[in-house]
PDB file of N, CA and C in Angstrom:
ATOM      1  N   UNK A   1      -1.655  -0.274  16.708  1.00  0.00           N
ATOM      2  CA  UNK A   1      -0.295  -0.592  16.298  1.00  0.00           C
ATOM      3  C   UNK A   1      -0.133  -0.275  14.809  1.00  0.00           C
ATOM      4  N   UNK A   2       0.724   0.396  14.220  1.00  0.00           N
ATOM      5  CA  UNK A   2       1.234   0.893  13.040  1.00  0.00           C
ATOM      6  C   UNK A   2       1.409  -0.920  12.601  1.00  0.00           C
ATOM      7  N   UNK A   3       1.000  -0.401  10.610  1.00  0.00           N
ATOM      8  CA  UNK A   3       1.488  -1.722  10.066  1.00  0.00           C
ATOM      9  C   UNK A   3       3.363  -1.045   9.818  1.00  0.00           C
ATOM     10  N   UNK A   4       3.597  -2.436   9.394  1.00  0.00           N
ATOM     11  CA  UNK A   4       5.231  -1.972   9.054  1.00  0.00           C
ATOM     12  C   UNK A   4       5.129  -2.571   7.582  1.00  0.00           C
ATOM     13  N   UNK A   5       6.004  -2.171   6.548  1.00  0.00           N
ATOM     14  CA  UNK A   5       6.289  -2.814   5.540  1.00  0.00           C
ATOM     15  C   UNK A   5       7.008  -3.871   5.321  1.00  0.00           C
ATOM     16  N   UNK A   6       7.145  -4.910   4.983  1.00  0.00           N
ATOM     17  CA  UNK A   6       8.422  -5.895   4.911  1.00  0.00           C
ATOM     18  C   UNK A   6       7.991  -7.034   3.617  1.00  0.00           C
ATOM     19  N   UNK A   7       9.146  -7.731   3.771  1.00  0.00           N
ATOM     20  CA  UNK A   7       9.174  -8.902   2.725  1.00  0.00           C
ATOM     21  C   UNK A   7       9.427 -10.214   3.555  1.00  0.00           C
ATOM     22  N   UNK A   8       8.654 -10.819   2.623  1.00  0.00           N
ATOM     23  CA  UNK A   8       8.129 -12.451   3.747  1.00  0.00           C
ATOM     24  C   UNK A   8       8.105 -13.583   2.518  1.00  0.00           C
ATOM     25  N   UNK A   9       8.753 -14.758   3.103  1.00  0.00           N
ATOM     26  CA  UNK A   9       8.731 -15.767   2.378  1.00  0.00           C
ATOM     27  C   UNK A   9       7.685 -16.520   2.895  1.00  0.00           C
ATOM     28  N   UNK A  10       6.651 -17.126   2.023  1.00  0.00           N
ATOM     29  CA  UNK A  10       5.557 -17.754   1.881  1.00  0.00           C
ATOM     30  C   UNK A  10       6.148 -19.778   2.384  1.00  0.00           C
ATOM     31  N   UNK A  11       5.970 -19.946   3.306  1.00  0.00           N
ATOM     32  CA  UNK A  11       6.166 -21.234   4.088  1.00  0.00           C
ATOM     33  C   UNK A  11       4.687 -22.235   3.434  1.00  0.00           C
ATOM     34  N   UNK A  12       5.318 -23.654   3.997  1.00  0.00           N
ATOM     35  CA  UNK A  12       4.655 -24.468   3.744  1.00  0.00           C
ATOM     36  C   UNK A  12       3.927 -25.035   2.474  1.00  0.00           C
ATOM     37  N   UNK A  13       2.380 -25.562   2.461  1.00  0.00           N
ATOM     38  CA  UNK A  13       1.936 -25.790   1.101  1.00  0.00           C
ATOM     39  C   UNK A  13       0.807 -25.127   0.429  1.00  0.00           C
ATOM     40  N   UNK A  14       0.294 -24.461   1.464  1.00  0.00           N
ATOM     41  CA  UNK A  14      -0.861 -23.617   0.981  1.00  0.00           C
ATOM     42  C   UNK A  14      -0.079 -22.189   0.673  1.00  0.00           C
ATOM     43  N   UNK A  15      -1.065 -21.659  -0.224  1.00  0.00           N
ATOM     44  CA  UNK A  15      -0.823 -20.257  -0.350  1.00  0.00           C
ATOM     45  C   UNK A  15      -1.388 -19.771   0.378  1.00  0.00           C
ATOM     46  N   UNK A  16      -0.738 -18.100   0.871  1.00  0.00           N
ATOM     47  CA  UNK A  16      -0.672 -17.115   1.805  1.00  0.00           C
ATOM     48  C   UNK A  16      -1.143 -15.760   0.732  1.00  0.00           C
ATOM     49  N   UNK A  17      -2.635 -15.164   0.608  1.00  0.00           N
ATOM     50  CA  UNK A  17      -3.042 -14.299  -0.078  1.00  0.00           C
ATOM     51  C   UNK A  17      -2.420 -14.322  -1.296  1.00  0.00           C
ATOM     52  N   UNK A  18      -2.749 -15.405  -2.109  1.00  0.00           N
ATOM     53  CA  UNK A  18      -2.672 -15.188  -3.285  1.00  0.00           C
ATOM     54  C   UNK A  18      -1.187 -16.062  -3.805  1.00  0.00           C
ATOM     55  N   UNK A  19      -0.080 -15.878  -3.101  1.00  0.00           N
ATOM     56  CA  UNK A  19       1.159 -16.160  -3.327  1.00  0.00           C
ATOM     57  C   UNK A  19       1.421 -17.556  -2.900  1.00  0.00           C
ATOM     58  N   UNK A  20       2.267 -18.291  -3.913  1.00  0.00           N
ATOM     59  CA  UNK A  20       2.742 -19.613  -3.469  1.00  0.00           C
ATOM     60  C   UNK A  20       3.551 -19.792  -2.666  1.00  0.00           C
ATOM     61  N   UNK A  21       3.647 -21.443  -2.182  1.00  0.00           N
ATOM     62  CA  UNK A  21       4.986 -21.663  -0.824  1.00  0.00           C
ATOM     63  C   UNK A  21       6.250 -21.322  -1.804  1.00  0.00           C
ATOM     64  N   UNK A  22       6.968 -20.976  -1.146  1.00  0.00           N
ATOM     65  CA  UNK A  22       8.517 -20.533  -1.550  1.00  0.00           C
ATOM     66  C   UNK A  22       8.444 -19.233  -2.466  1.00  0.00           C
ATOM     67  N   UNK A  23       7.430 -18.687  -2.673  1.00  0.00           N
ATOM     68  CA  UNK A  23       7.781 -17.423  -3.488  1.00  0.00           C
ATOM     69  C   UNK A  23       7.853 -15.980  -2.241  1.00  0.00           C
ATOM     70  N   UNK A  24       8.052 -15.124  -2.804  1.00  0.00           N
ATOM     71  CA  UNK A  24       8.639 -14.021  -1.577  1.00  0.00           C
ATOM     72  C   UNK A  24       7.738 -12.879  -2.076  1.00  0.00           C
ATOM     73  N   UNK A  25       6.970 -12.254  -1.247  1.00  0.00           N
ATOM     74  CA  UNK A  25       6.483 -10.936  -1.591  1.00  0.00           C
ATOM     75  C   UNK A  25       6.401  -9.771  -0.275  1.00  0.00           C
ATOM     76  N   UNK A  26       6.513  -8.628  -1.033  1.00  0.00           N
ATOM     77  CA  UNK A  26       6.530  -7.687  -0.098  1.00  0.00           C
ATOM     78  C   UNK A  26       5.069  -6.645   0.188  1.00  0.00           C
ATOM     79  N   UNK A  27       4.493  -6.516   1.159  1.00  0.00           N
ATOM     80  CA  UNK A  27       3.308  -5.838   1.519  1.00  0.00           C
ATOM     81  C   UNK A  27       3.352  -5.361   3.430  1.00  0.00           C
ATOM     82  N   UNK A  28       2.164  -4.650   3.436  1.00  0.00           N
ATOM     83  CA  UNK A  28       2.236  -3.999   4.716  1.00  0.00           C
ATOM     84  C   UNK A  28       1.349  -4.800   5.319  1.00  0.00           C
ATOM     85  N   UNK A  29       1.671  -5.727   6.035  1.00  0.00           N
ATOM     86  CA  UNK A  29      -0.042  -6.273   6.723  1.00  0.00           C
ATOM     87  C   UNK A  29      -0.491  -5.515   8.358  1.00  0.00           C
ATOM     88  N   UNK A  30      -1.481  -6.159   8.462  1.00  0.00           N
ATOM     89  CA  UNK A  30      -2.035  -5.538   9.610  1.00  0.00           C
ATOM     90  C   UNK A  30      -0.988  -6.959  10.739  1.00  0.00           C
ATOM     91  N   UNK A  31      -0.630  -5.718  11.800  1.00  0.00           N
ATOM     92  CA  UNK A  31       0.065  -6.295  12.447  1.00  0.00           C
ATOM     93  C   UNK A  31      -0.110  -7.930  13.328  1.00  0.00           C
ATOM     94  N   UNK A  32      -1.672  -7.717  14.052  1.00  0.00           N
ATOM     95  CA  UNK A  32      -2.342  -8.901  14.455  1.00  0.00           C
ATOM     96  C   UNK A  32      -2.397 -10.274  13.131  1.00  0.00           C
ATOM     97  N   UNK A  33      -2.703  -9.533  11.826  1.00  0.00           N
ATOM     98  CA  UNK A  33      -2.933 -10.943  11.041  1.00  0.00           C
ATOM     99  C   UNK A  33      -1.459 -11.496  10.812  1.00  0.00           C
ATOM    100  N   UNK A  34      -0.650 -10.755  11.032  1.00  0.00           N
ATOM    101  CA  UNK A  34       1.195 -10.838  10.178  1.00  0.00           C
ATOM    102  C   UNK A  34       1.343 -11.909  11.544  1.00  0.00           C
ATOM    103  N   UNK A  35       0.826 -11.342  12.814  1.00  0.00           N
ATOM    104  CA  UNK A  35       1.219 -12.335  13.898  1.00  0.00           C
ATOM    105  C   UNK A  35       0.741 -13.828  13.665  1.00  0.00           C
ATOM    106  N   UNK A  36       0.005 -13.843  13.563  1.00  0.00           N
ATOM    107  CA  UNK A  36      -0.875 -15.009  13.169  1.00  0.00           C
ATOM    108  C   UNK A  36      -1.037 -15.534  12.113  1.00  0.00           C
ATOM    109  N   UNK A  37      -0.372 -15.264  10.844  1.00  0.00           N
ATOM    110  CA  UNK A  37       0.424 -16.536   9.888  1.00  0.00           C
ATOM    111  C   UNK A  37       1.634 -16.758  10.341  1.00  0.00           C
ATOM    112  N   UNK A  38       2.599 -16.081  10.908  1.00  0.00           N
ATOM    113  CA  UNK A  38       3.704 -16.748  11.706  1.00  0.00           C
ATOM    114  C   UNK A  38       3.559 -17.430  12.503  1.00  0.00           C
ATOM    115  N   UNK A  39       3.093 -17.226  13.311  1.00  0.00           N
ATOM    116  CA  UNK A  39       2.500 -18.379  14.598  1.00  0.00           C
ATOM    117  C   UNK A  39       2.281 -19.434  13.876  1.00  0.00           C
ATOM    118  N   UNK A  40       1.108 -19.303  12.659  1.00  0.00           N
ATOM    119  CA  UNK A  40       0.854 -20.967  11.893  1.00  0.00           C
ATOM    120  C   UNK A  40       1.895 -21.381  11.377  1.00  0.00           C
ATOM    121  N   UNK A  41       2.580 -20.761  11.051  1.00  0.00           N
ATOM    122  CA  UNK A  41       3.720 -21.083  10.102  1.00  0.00           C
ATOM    123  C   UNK A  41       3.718 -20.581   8.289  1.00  0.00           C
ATOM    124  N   UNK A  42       2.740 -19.806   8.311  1.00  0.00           N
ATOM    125  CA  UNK A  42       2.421 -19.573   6.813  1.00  0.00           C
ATOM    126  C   UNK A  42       3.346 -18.826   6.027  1.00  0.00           C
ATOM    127  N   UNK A  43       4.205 -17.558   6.955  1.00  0.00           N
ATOM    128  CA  UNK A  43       4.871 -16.914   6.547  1.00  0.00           C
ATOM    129  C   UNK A  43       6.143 -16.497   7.422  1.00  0.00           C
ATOM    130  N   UNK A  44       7.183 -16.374   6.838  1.00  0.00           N
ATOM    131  CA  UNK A  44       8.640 -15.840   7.647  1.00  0.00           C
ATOM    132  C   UNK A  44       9.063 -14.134   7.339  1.00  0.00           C
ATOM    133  N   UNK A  45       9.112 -13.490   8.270  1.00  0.00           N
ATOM    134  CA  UNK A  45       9.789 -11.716   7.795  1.00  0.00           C
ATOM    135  C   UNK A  45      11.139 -12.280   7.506  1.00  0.00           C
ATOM    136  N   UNK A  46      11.097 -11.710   6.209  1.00  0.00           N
ATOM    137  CA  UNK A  46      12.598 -11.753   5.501  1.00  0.00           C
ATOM    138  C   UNK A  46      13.508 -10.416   6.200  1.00  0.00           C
ATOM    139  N   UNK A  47      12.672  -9.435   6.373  1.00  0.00           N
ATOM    140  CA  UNK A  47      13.119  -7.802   6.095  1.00  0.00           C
ATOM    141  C   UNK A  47      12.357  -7.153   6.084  1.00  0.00           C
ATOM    142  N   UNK A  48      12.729  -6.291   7.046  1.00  0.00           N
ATOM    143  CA  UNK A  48      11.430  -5.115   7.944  1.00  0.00           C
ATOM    144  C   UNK A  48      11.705  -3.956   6.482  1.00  0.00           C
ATOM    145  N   UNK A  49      10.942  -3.465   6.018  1.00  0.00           N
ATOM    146  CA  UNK A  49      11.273  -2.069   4.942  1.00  0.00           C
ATOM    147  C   UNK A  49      10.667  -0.740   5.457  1.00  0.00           C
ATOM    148  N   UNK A  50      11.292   0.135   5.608  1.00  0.00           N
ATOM    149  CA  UNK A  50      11.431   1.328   5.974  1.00  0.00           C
ATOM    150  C   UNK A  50      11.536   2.134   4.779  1.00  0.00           C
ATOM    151  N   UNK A  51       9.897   2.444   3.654  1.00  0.00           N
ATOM    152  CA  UNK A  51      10.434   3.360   2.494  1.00  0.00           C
ATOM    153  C   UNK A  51      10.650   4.479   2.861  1.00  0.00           C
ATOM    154  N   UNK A  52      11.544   5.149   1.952  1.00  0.00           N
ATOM    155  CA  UNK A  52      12.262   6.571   2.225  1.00  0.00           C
ATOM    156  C   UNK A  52      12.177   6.731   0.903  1.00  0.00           C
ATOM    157  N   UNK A  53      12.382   8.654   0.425  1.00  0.00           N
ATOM    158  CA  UNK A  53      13.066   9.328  -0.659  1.00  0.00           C
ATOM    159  C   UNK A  53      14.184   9.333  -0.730  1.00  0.00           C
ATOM    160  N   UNK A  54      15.054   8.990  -1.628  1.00  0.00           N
ATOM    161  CA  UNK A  54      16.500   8.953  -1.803  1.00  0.00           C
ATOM    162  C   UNK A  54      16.191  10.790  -1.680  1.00  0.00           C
ATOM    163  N   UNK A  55      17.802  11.675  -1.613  1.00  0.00           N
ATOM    164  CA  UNK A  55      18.201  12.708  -1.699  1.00  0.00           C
ATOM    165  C   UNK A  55      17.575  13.890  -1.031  1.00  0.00           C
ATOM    166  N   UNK A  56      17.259  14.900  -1.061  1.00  0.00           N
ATOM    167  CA  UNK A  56      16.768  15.896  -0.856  1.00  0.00           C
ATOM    168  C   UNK A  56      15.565  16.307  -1.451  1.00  0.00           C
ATOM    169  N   UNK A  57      14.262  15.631  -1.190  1.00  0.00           N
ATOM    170  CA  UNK A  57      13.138  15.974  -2.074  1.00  0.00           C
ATOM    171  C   UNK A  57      11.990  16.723  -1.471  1.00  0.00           C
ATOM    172  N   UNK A  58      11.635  17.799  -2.190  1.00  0.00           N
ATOM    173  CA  UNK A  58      11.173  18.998  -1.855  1.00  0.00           C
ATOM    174  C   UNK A  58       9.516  19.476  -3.316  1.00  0.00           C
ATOM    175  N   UNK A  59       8.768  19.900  -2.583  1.00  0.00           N
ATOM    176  CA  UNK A  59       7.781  19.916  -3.282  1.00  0.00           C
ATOM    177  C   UNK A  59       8.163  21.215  -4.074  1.00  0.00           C
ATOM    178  N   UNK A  60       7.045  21.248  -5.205  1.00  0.00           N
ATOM    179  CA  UNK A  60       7.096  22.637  -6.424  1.00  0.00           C
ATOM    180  C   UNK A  60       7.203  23.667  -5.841  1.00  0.00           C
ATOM    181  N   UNK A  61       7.694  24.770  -6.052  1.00  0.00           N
ATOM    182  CA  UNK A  61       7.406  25.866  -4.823  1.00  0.00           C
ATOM    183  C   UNK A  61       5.634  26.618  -5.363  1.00  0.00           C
ATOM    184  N   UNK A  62       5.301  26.269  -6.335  1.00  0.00           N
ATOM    185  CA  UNK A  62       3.671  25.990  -6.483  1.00  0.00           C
ATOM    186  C   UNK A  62       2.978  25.221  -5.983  1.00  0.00           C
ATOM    187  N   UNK A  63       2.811  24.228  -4.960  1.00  0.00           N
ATOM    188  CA  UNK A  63       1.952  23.357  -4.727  1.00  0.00           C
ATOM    189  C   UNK A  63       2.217  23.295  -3.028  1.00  0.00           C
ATOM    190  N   UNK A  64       0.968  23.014  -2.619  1.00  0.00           N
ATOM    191  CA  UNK A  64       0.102  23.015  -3.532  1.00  0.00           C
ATOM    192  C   UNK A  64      -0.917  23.947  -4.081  1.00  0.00           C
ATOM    193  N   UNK A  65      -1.509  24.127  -4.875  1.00  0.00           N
ATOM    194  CA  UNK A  65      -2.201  25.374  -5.662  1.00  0.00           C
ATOM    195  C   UNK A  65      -3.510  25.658  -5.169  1.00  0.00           C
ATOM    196  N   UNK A  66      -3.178  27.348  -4.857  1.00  0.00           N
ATOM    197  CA  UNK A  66      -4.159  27.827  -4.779  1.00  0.00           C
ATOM    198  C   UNK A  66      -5.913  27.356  -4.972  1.00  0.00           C
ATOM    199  N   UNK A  67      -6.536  27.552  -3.922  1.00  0.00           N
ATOM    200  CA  UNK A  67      -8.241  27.017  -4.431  1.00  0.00           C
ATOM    201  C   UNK A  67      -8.874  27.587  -5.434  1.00  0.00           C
ATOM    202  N   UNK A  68      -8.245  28.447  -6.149  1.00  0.00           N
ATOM    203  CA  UNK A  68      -9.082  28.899  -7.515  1.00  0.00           C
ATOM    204  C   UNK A  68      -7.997  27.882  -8.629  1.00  0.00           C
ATOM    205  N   UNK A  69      -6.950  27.751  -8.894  1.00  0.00           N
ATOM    206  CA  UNK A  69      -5.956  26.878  -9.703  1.00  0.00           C
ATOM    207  C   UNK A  69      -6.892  25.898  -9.356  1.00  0.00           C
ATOM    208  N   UNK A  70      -6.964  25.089  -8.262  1.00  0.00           N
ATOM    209  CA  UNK A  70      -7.690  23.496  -7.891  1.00  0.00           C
ATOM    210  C   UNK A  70      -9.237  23.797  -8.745  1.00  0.00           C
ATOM    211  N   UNK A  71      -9.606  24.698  -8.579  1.00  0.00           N
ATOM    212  CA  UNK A  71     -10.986  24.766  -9.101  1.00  0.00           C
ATOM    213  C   UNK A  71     -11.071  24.387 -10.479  1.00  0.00           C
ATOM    214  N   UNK A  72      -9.886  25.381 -10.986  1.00  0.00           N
ATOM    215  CA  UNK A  72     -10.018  25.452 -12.626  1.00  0.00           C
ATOM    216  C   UNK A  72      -9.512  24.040 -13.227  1.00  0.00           C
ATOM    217  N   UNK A  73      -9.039  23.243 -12.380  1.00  0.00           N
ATOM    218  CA  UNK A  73      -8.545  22.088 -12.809  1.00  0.00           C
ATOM    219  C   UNK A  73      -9.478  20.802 -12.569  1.00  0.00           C
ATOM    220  N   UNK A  74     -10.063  20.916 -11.970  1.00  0.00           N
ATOM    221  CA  UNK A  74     -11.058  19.733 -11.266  1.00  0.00           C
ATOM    222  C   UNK A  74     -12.312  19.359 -11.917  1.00  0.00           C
ATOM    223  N   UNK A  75     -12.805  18.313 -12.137  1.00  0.00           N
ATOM    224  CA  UNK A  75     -14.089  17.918 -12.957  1.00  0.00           C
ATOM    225  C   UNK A  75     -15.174  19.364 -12.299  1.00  0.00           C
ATOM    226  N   UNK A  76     -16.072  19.059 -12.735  1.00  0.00           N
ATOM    227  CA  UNK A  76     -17.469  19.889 -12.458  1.00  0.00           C
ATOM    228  C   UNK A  76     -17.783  18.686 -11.179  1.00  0.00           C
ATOM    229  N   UNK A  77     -18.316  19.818 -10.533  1.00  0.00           N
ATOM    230  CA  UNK A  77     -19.333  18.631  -9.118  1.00  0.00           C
ATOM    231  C   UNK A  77     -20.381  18.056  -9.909  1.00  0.00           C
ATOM    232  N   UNK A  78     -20.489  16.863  -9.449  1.00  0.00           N
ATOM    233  CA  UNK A  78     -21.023  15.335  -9.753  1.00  0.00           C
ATOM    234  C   UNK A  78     -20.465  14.946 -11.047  1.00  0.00           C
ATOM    235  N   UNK A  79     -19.403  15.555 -11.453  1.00  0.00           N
ATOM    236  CA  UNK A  79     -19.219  14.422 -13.203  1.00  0.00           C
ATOM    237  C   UNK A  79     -18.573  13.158 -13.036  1.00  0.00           C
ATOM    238  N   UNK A  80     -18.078  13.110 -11.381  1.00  0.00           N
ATOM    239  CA  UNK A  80     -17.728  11.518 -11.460  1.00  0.00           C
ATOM    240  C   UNK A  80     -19.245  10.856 -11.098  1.00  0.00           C
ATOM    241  N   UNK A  81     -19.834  11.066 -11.298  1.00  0.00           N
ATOM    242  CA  UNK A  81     -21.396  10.273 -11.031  1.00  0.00           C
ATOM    243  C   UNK A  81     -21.908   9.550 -12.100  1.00  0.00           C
ATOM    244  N   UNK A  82     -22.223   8.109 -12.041  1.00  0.00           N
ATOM    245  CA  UNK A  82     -22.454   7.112 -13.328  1.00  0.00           C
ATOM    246  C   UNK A  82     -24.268   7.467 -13.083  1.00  0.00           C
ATOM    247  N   UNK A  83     -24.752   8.097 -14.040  1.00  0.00           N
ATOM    248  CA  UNK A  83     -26.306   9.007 -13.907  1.00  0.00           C
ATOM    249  C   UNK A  83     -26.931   7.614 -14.583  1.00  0.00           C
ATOM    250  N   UNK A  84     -28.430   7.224 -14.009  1.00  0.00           N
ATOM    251  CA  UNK A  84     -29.220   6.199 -14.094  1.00  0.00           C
ATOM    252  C   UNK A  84     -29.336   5.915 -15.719  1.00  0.00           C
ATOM    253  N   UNK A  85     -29.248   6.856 -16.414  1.00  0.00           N
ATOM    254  CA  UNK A  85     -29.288   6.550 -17.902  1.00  0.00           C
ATOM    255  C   UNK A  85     -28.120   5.678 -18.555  1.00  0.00           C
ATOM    256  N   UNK A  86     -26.941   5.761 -18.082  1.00  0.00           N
ATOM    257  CA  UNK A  86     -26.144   5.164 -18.434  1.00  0.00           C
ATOM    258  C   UNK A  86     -25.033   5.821 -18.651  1.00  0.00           C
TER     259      UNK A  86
END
């Protein structure tokens, strides 16, 4: 089952990941756990969210770039590596 996005008001007296009762936050949960703080009562869907791009949005007519452009742009292989020396 796809998560969905929405905004949920935080019920009761415990907090719900982090967030207090009566404050409102918006995240994607996994559908089974979203079932099951409602069921307890932990949380209410305010509003299902469906993000979209406003207008007509269209990528660079460069991108994405060529595998020699990606090359010349990209670290060296292994420089994201934290090496035993430090």
């Amino acid at each position: 089952m796809k998560r969905s996005y929405a905004r949920y008001l935080v019920l009761g007296t415990r907090m719900y990941r982090g967030h207090r009762p009566g404050t409102v936050f918006e995240a994607a949960l996994d559908p089974a756990a979203e079932q099951r703080a409602i069921d307890r009562g932990n949380i209410r869907v305010l509003e299902r969210i469906d993000p979209t791009l406003d207008g007509d949005f269209q990528l660079p007519h460069d991108w994405p770039p060529s595998e020699a452009d990606a090359a010349a742009i990209e670290a060296p292989r292994g420089a994201s590596l934290i090496s035993k020396g430090g």
